[in-house]
C-alpha atoms as a PDB file:
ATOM      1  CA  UNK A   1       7.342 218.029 126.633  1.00  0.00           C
ATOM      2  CA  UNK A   2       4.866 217.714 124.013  1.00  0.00           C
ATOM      3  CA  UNK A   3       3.195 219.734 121.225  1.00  0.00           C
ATOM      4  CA  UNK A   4       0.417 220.181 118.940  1.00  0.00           C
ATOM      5  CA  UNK A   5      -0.094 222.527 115.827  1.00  0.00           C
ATOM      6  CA  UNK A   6      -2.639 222.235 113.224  1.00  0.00           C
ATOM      7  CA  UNK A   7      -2.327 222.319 109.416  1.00  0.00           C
ATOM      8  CA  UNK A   8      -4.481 222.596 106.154  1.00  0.00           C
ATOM      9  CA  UNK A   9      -3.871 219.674 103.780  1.00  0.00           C
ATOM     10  CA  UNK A  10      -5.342 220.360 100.472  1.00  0.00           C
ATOM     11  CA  UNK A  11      -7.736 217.441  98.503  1.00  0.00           C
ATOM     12  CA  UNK A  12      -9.357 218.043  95.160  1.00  0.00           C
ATOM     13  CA  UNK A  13     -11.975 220.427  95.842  1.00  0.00           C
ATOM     14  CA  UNK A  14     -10.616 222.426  99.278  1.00  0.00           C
ATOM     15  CA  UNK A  15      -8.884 221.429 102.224  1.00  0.00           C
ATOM     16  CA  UNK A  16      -8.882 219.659 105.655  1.00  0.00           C
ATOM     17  CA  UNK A  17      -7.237 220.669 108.576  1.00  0.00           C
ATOM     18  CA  UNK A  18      -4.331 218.436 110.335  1.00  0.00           C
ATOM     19  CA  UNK A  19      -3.836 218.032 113.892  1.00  0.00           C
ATOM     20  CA  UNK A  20      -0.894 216.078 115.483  1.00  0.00           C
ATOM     21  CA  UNK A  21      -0.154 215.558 119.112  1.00  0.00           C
ATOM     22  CA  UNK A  22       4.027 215.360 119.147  1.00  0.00           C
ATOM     23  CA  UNK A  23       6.513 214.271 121.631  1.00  0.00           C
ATOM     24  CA  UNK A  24       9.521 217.053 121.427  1.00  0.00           C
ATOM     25  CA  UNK A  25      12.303 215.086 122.647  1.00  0.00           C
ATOM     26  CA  UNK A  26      11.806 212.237 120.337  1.00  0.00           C
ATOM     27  CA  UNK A  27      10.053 213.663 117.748  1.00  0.00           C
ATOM     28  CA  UNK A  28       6.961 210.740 117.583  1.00  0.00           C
ATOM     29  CA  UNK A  29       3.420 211.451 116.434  1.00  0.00           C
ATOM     30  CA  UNK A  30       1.513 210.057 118.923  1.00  0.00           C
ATOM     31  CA  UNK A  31      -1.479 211.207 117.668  1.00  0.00           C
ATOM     32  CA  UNK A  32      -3.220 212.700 114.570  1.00  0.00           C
ATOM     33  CA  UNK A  33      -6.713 213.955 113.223  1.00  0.00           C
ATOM     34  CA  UNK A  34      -8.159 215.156 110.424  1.00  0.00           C
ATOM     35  CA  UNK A  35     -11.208 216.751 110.291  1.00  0.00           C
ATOM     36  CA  UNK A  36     -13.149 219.360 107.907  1.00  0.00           C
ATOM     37  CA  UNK A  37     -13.267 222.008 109.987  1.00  0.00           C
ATOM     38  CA  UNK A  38     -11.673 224.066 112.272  1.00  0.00           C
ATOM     39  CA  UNK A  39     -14.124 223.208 115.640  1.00  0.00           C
ATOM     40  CA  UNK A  40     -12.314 222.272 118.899  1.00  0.00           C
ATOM     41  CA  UNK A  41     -13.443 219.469 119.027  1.00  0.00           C
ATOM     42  CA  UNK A  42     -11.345 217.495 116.823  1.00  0.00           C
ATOM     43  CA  UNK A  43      -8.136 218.790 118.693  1.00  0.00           C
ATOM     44  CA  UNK A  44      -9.420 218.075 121.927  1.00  0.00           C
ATOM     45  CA  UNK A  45      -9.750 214.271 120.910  1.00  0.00           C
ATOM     46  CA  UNK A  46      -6.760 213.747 119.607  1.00  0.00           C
ATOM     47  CA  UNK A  47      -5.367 215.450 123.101  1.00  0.00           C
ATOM     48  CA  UNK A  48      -7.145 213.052 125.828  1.00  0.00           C
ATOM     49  CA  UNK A  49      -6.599 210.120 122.937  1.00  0.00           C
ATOM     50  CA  UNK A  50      -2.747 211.119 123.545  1.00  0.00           C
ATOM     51  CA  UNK A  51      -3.419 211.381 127.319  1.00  0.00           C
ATOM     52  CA  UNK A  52      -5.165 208.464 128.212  1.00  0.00           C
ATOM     53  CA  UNK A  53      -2.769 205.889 125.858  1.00  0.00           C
ATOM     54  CA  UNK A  54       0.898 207.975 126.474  1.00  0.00           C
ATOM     55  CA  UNK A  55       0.460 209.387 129.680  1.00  0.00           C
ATOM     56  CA  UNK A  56       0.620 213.590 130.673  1.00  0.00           C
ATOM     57  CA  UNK A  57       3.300 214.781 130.077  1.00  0.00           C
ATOM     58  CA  UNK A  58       5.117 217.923 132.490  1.00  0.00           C
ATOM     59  CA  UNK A  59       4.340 220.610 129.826  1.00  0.00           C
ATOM     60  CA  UNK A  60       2.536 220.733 126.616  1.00  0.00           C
ATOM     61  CA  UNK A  61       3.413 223.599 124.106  1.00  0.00           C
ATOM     62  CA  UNK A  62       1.020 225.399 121.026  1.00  0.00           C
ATOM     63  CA  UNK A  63       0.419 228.593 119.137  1.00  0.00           C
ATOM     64  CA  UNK A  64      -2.093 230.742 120.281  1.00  0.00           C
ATOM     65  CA  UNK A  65      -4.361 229.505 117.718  1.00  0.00           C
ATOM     66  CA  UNK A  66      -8.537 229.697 119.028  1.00  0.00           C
ATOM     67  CA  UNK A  67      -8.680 225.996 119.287  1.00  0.00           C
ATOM     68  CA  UNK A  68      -5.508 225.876 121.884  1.00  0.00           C
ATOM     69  CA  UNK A  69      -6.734 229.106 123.630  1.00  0.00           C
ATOM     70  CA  UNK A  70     -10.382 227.731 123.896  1.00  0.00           C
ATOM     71  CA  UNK A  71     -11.856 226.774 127.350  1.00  0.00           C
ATOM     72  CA  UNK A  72     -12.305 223.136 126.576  1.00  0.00           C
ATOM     73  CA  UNK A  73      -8.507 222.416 125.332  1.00  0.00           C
ATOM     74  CA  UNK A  74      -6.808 224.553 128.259  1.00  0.00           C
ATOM     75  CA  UNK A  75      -9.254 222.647 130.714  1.00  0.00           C
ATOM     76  CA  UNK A  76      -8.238 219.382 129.470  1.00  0.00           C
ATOM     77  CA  UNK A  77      -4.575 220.210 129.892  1.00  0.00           C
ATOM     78  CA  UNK A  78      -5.290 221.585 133.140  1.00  0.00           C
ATOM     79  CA  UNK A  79      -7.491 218.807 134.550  1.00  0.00           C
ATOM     80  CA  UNK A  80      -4.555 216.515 133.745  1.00  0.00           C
ATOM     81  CA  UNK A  81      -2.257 218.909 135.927  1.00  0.00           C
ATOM     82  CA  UNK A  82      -0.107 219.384 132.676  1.00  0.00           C
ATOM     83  CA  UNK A  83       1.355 222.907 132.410  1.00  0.00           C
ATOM     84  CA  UNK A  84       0.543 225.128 129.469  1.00  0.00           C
ATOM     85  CA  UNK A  85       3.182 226.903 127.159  1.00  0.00           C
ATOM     86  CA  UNK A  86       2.149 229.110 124.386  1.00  0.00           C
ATOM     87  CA  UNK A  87       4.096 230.200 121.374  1.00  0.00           C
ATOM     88  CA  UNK A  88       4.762 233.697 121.132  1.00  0.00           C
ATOM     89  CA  UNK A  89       2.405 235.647 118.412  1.00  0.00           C
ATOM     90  CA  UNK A  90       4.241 235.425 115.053  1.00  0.00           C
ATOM     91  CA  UNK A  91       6.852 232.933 116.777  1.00  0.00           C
ATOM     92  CA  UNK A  92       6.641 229.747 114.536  1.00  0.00           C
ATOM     93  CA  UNK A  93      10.203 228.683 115.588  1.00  0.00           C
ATOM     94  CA  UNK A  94       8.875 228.580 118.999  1.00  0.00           C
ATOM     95  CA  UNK A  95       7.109 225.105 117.869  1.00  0.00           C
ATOM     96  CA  UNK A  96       9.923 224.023 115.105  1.00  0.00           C
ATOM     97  CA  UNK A  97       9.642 220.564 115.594  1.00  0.00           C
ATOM     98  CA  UNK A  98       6.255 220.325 114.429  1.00  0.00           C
ATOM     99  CA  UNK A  99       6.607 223.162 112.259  1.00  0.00           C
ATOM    100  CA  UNK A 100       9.284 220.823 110.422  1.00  0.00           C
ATOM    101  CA  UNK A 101       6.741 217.885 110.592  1.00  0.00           C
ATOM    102  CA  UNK A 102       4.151 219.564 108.487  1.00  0.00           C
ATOM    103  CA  UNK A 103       7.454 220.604 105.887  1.00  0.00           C
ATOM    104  CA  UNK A 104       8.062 216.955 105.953  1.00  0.00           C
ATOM    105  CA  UNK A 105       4.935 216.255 105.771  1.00  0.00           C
ATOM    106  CA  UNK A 106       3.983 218.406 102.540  1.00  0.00           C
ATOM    107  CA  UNK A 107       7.042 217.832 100.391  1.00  0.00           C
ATOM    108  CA  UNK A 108       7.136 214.123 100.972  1.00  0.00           C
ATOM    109  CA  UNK A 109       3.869 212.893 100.767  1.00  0.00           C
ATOM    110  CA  UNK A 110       0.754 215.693 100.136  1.00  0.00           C
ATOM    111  CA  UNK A 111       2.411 217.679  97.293  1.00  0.00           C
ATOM    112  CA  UNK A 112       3.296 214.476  95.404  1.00  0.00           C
ATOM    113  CA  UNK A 113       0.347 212.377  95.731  1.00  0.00           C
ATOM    114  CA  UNK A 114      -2.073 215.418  95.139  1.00  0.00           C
ATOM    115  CA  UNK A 115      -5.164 213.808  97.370  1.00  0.00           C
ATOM    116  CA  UNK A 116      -8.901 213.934  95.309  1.00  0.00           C
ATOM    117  CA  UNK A 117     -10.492 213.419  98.680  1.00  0.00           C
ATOM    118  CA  UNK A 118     -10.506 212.747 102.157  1.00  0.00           C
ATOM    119  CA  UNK A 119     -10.232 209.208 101.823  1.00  0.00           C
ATOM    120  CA  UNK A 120      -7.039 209.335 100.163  1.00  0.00           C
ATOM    121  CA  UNK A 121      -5.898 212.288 102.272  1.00  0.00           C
ATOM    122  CA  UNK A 122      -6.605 210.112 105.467  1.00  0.00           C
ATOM    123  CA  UNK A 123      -4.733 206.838 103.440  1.00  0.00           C
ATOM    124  CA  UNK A 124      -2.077 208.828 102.827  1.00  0.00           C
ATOM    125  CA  UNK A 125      -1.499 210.628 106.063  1.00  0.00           C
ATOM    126  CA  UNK A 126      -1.992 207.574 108.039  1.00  0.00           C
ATOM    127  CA  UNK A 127       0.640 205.794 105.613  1.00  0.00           C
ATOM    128  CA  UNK A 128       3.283 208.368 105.978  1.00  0.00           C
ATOM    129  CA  UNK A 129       2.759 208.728 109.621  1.00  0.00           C
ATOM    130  CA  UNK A 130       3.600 204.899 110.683  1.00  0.00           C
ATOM    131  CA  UNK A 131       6.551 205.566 108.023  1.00  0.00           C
ATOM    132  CA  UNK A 132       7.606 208.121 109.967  1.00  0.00           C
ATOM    133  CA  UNK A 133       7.124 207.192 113.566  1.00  0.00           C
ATOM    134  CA  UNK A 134       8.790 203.670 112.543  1.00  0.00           C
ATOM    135  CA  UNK A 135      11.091 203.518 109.671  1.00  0.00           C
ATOM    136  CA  UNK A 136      12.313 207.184 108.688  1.00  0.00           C
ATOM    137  CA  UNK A 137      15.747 207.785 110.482  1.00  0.00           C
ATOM    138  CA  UNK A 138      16.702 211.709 111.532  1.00  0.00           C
ATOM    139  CA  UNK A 139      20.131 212.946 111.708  1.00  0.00           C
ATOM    140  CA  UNK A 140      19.095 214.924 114.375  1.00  0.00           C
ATOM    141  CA  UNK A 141      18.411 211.575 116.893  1.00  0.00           C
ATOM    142  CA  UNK A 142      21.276 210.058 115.482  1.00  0.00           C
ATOM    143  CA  UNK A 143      19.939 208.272 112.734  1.00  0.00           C
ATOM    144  CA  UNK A 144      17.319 206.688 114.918  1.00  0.00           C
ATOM    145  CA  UNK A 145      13.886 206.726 113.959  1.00  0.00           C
ATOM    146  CA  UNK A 146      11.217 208.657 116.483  1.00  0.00           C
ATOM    147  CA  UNK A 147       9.788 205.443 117.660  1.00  0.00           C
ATOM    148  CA  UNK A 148      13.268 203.905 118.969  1.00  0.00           C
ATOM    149  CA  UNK A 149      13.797 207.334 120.581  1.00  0.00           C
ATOM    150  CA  UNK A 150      10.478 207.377 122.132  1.00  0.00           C
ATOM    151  CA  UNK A 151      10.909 203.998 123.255  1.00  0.00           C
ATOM    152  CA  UNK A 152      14.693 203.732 124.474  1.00  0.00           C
ATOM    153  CA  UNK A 153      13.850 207.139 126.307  1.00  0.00           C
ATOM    154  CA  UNK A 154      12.721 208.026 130.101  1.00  0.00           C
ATOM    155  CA  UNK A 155       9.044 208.729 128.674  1.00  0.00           C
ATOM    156  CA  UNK A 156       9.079 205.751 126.573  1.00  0.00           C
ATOM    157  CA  UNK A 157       7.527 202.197 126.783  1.00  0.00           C
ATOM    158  CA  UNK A 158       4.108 204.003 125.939  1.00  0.00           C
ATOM    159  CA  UNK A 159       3.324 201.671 122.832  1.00  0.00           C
ATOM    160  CA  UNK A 160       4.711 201.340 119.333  1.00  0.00           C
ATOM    161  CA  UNK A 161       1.926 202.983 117.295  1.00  0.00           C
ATOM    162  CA  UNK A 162       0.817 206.141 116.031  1.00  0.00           C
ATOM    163  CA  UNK A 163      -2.376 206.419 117.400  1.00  0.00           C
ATOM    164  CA  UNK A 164      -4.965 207.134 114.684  1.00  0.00           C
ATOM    165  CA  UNK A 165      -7.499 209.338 115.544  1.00  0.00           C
ATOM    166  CA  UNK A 166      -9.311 210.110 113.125  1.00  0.00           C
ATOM    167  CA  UNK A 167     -13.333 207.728 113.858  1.00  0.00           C
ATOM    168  CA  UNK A 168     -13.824 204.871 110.799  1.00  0.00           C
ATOM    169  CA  UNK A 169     -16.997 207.005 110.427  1.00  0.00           C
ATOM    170  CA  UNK A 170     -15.719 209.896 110.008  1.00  0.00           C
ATOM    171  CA  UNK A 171     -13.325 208.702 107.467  1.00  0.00           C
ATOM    172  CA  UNK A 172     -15.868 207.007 105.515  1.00  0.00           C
ATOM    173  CA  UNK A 173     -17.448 210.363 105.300  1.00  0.00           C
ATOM    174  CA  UNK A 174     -14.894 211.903 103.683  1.00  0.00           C
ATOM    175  CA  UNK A 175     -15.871 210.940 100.472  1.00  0.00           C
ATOM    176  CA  UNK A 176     -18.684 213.164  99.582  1.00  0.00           C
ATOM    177  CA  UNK A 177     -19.852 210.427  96.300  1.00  0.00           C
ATOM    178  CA  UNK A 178     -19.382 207.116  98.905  1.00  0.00           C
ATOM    179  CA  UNK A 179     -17.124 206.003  95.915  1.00  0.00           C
ATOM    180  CA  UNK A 180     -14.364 203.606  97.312  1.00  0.00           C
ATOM    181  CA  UNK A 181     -10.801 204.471  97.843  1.00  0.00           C
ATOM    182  CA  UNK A 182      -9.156 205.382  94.586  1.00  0.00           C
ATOM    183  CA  UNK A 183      -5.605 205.000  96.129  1.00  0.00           C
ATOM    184  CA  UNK A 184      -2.999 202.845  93.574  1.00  0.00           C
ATOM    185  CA  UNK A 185      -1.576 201.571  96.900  1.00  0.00           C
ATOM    186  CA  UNK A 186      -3.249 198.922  98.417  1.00  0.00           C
ATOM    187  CA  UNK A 187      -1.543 198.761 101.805  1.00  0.00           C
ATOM    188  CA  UNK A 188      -2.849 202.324 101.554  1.00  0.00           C
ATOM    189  CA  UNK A 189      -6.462 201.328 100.739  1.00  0.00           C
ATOM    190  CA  UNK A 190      -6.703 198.961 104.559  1.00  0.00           C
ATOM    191  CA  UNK A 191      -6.243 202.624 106.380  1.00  0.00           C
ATOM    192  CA  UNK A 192      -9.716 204.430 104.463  1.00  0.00           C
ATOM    193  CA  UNK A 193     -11.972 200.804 105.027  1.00  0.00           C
END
Protein backbone atom coordinates (compact mmCIF):
# COMPACT_ATOMS: atom_id res chain seq x y z
CA UNK A 1 0.00 0.00 0.00
CA UNK A 2 1.13 3.36 -0.71
CA UNK A 3 0.27 7.02 0.02
CA UNK A 4 0.54 10.52 -0.87
CA UNK A 5 -0.39 13.82 1.06
CA UNK A 6 0.71 17.22 0.29
CA UNK A 7 2.18 19.93 2.55
CA UNK A 8 3.06 23.75 2.62
CA UNK A 9 6.73 24.36 3.46
CA UNK A 10 7.30 27.92 4.22
CA UNK A 11 10.56 30.03 2.45
CA UNK A 12 11.21 33.68 3.08
CA UNK A 13 8.54 35.39 1.36
CA UNK A 14 5.46 32.54 1.25
CA UNK A 15 5.33 29.01 0.80
CA UNK A 16 5.57 25.93 -1.52
CA UNK A 17 3.62 23.03 -1.43
CA UNK A 18 5.19 19.36 -0.70
CA UNK A 19 4.17 16.27 -2.28
CA UNK A 20 5.56 12.77 -1.35
CA UNK A 21 4.65 9.46 -2.81
CA UNK A 22 5.16 6.88 0.45
CA UNK A 23 5.36 3.22 0.81
CA UNK A 24 3.16 2.35 4.16
CA UNK A 25 4.69 -0.77 5.15
CA UNK A 26 8.18 0.48 5.10
CA UNK A 27 7.77 3.87 5.48
CA UNK A 28 10.25 5.03 2.21
CA UNK A 29 9.76 8.21 0.20
CA UNK A 30 9.88 7.08 -3.04
CA UNK A 31 9.08 10.13 -4.43
CA UNK A 32 8.82 13.92 -3.75
CA UNK A 33 7.92 17.36 -5.46
CA UNK A 34 7.83 20.66 -4.79
CA UNK A 35 6.17 23.03 -6.67
CA UNK A 36 4.59 26.70 -6.19
CA UNK A 37 1.33 25.94 -6.57
CA UNK A 38 -1.33 23.83 -5.87
CA UNK A 39 -2.10 22.52 -9.84
CA UNK A 40 -2.41 18.73 -10.38
CA UNK A 41 0.01 18.53 -12.19
CA UNK A 42 2.86 18.39 -9.96
CA UNK A 43 1.20 15.43 -7.99
CA UNK A 44 0.45 13.56 -10.91
CA UNK A 45 4.30 13.47 -11.79
CA UNK A 46 5.55 12.52 -8.89
CA UNK A 47 2.71 9.53 -9.08
CA UNK A 48 3.66 7.87 -12.65
CA UNK A 49 7.54 8.92 -11.59
CA UNK A 50 6.70 6.43 -8.53
CA UNK A 51 4.90 4.06 -10.95
CA UNK A 52 7.05 3.63 -13.69
CA UNK A 53 10.55 3.26 -11.33
CA UNK A 54 8.70 1.18 -8.09
CA UNK A 55 6.09 -0.58 -9.69
CA UNK A 56 1.87 -0.26 -8.81
CA UNK A 57 1.25 -1.08 -6.00
CA UNK A 58 -2.44 -3.11 -4.86
CA UNK A 59 -3.88 0.10 -3.28
CA UNK A 60 -2.86 3.63 -3.01
CA UNK A 61 -4.40 5.79 -0.14
CA UNK A 62 -5.00 10.03 0.10
CA UNK A 63 -7.21 12.70 1.57
CA UNK A 64 -9.84 13.93 -0.38
CA UNK A 65 -7.87 16.87 -1.23
CA UNK A 66 -8.92 18.43 -5.19
CA UNK A 67 -5.66 17.30 -6.56
CA UNK A 68 -6.33 13.41 -5.41
CA UNK A 69 -10.07 13.72 -6.33
CA UNK A 70 -9.23 15.32 -9.79
CA UNK A 71 -9.86 13.33 -13.06
CA UNK A 72 -6.27 13.18 -14.11
CA UNK A 73 -4.80 11.65 -10.65
CA UNK A 74 -7.78 9.02 -10.17
CA UNK A 75 -7.23 8.10 -13.98
CA UNK A 76 -3.67 7.53 -13.51
CA UNK A 77 -4.29 5.26 -10.55
CA UNK A 78 -6.90 3.62 -12.40
CA UNK A 79 -5.12 3.10 -15.73
CA UNK A 80 -2.46 1.32 -13.66
CA UNK A 81 -5.33 -1.03 -12.24
CA UNK A 82 -4.28 0.27 -8.69
CA UNK A 83 -7.26 0.57 -6.32
CA UNK A 84 -8.18 3.88 -4.76
CA UNK A 85 -8.65 4.54 -0.92
CA UNK A 86 -9.64 7.86 0.37
CA UNK A 87 -9.27 9.26 3.82
CA UNK A 88 -12.31 10.02 5.54
CA UNK A 89 -13.19 14.01 5.66
CA UNK A 90 -11.49 15.39 8.81
CA UNK A 91 -9.69 11.84 9.24
CA UNK A 92 -5.90 12.77 9.28
CA UNK A 93 -5.06 9.56 11.26
CA UNK A 94 -6.44 7.76 8.39
CA UNK A 95 -2.96 8.70 6.52
CA UNK A 96 -0.63 8.80 9.88
CA UNK A 97 2.30 7.65 8.36
CA UNK A 98 2.71 10.48 6.19
CA UNK A 99 1.02 12.69 8.46
CA UNK A 100 4.11 11.83 10.84
CA UNK A 101 6.51 12.40 7.84
CA UNK A 102 5.61 16.00 7.38
CA UNK A 103 5.97 16.28 11.68
CA UNK A 104 9.33 14.85 11.03
CA UNK A 105 9.78 16.66 8.42
CA UNK A 106 9.03 20.26 9.99
CA UNK A 107 10.67 19.90 13.38
CA UNK A 108 13.83 18.38 12.04
CA UNK A 109 14.76 20.14 9.16
CA UNK A 110 12.20 23.25 7.85
CA UNK A 111 11.67 24.95 11.25
CA UNK A 112 15.42 24.96 11.98
CA UNK A 113 16.96 25.89 8.82
CA UNK A 114 14.22 28.62 8.12
CA UNK A 115 14.54 28.34 4.00
CA UNK A 116 14.94 32.16 2.13
CA UNK A 117 13.93 30.42 -1.05
CA UNK A 118 13.14 27.63 -3.08
CA UNK A 119 16.53 26.74 -3.75
CA UNK A 120 17.34 26.12 -0.30
CA UNK A 121 13.90 24.66 0.40
CA UNK A 122 14.55 22.08 -2.49
CA UNK A 123 18.50 21.58 -0.92
CA UNK A 124 17.15 21.01 2.12
CA UNK A 125 14.26 18.72 1.43
CA UNK A 126 16.21 16.69 -0.91
CA UNK A 127 19.03 16.45 1.92
CA UNK A 128 16.75 15.31 4.61
CA UNK A 129 14.92 12.98 2.40
CA UNK A 130 18.06 10.62 1.37
CA UNK A 131 18.76 11.05 5.31
CA UNK A 132 15.74 9.66 5.91
CA UNK A 133 15.11 6.98 3.37
CA UNK A 134 18.87 5.78 4.17
CA UNK A 135 20.35 6.53 7.46
CA UNK A 136 17.50 7.56 10.05
CA UNK A 137 16.52 4.32 12.04
CA UNK A 138 12.60 4.05 13.44
CA UNK A 139 11.68 2.21 16.46
CA UNK A 140 8.72 1.36 14.84
CA UNK A 141 10.71 -1.05 11.97
CA UNK A 142 12.90 -2.12 14.53
CA UNK A 143 15.52 0.26 14.36
CA UNK A 144 15.87 -0.26 10.65
CA UNK A 145 15.94 2.52 8.42
CA UNK A 146 12.94 2.74 5.56
CA UNK A 147 15.28 1.82 2.83
CA UNK A 148 16.45 -1.67 4.46
CA UNK A 149 12.72 -2.25 5.08
CA UNK A 150 11.78 -1.43 1.64
CA UNK A 151 14.45 -3.46 0.37
CA UNK A 152 14.52 -6.71 2.68
CA UNK A 153 10.61 -6.65 2.08
CA UNK A 154 8.18 -8.59 -0.53
CA UNK A 155 7.81 -5.12 -2.51
CA UNK A 156 11.37 -4.39 -2.29
CA UNK A 157 14.40 -4.60 -4.71
CA UNK A 158 12.81 -1.43 -6.45
CA UNK A 159 16.11 0.74 -6.16
CA UNK A 160 17.93 2.45 -3.33
CA UNK A 161 17.02 6.11 -3.99
CA UNK A 162 14.55 8.59 -3.27
CA UNK A 163 13.49 9.54 -6.45
CA UNK A 164 13.71 13.33 -6.88
CA UNK A 165 11.14 14.81 -8.69
CA UNK A 166 11.25 17.92 -8.64
CA UNK A 167 12.80 19.11 -12.95
CA UNK A 168 16.59 20.92 -12.61
CA UNK A 169 14.53 23.68 -14.31
CA UNK A 170 12.17 24.03 -12.19
CA UNK A 171 14.47 24.19 -9.32
CA UNK A 172 16.59 26.71 -10.84
CA UNK A 173 13.48 28.74 -10.98
CA UNK A 174 12.94 28.86 -7.63
CA UNK A 175 15.02 31.60 -7.03
CA UNK A 176 13.12 34.56 -8.14
CA UNK A 177 16.83 36.97 -8.19
CA UNK A 178 18.85 33.82 -10.17
CA UNK A 179 21.25 34.41 -7.14
CA UNK A 180 23.10 31.05 -6.39
CA UNK A 181 22.40 28.77 -3.56
CA UNK A 182 23.01 30.49 -0.28
CA UNK A 183 23.04 27.10 1.64
CA UNK A 184 26.24 26.88 4.40
CA UNK A 185 26.19 23.17 3.42
CA UNK A 186 27.86 22.29 0.49
CA UNK A 187 26.79 18.68 0.04
CA UNK A 188 23.53 20.63 0.20
CA UNK A 189 24.47 23.13 -2.56
CA UNK A 190 25.08 19.74 -5.46
CA UNK A 191 21.04 19.10 -4.93
CA UNK A 192 19.87 23.12 -6.16
CA UNK A 193 22.77 23.04 -9.35
Amino acid sequence: MRCADITYIPIGRGFLYLVAIMDWASRVVLAWRLFNTMDVSFCIAALEEALSRFGKPEIFNTDQGSQFTSPGFTGALMAAGVRISMDGRGRWMDNVFIERLWRSLKHEEVYLKGYADGREAHAGIGSWIVFYNGTRPHQALGNRTPMVVWRDGPSGGFGNTAVDMTPRDFARGLDDAGASPTCPQPQLQQWAA
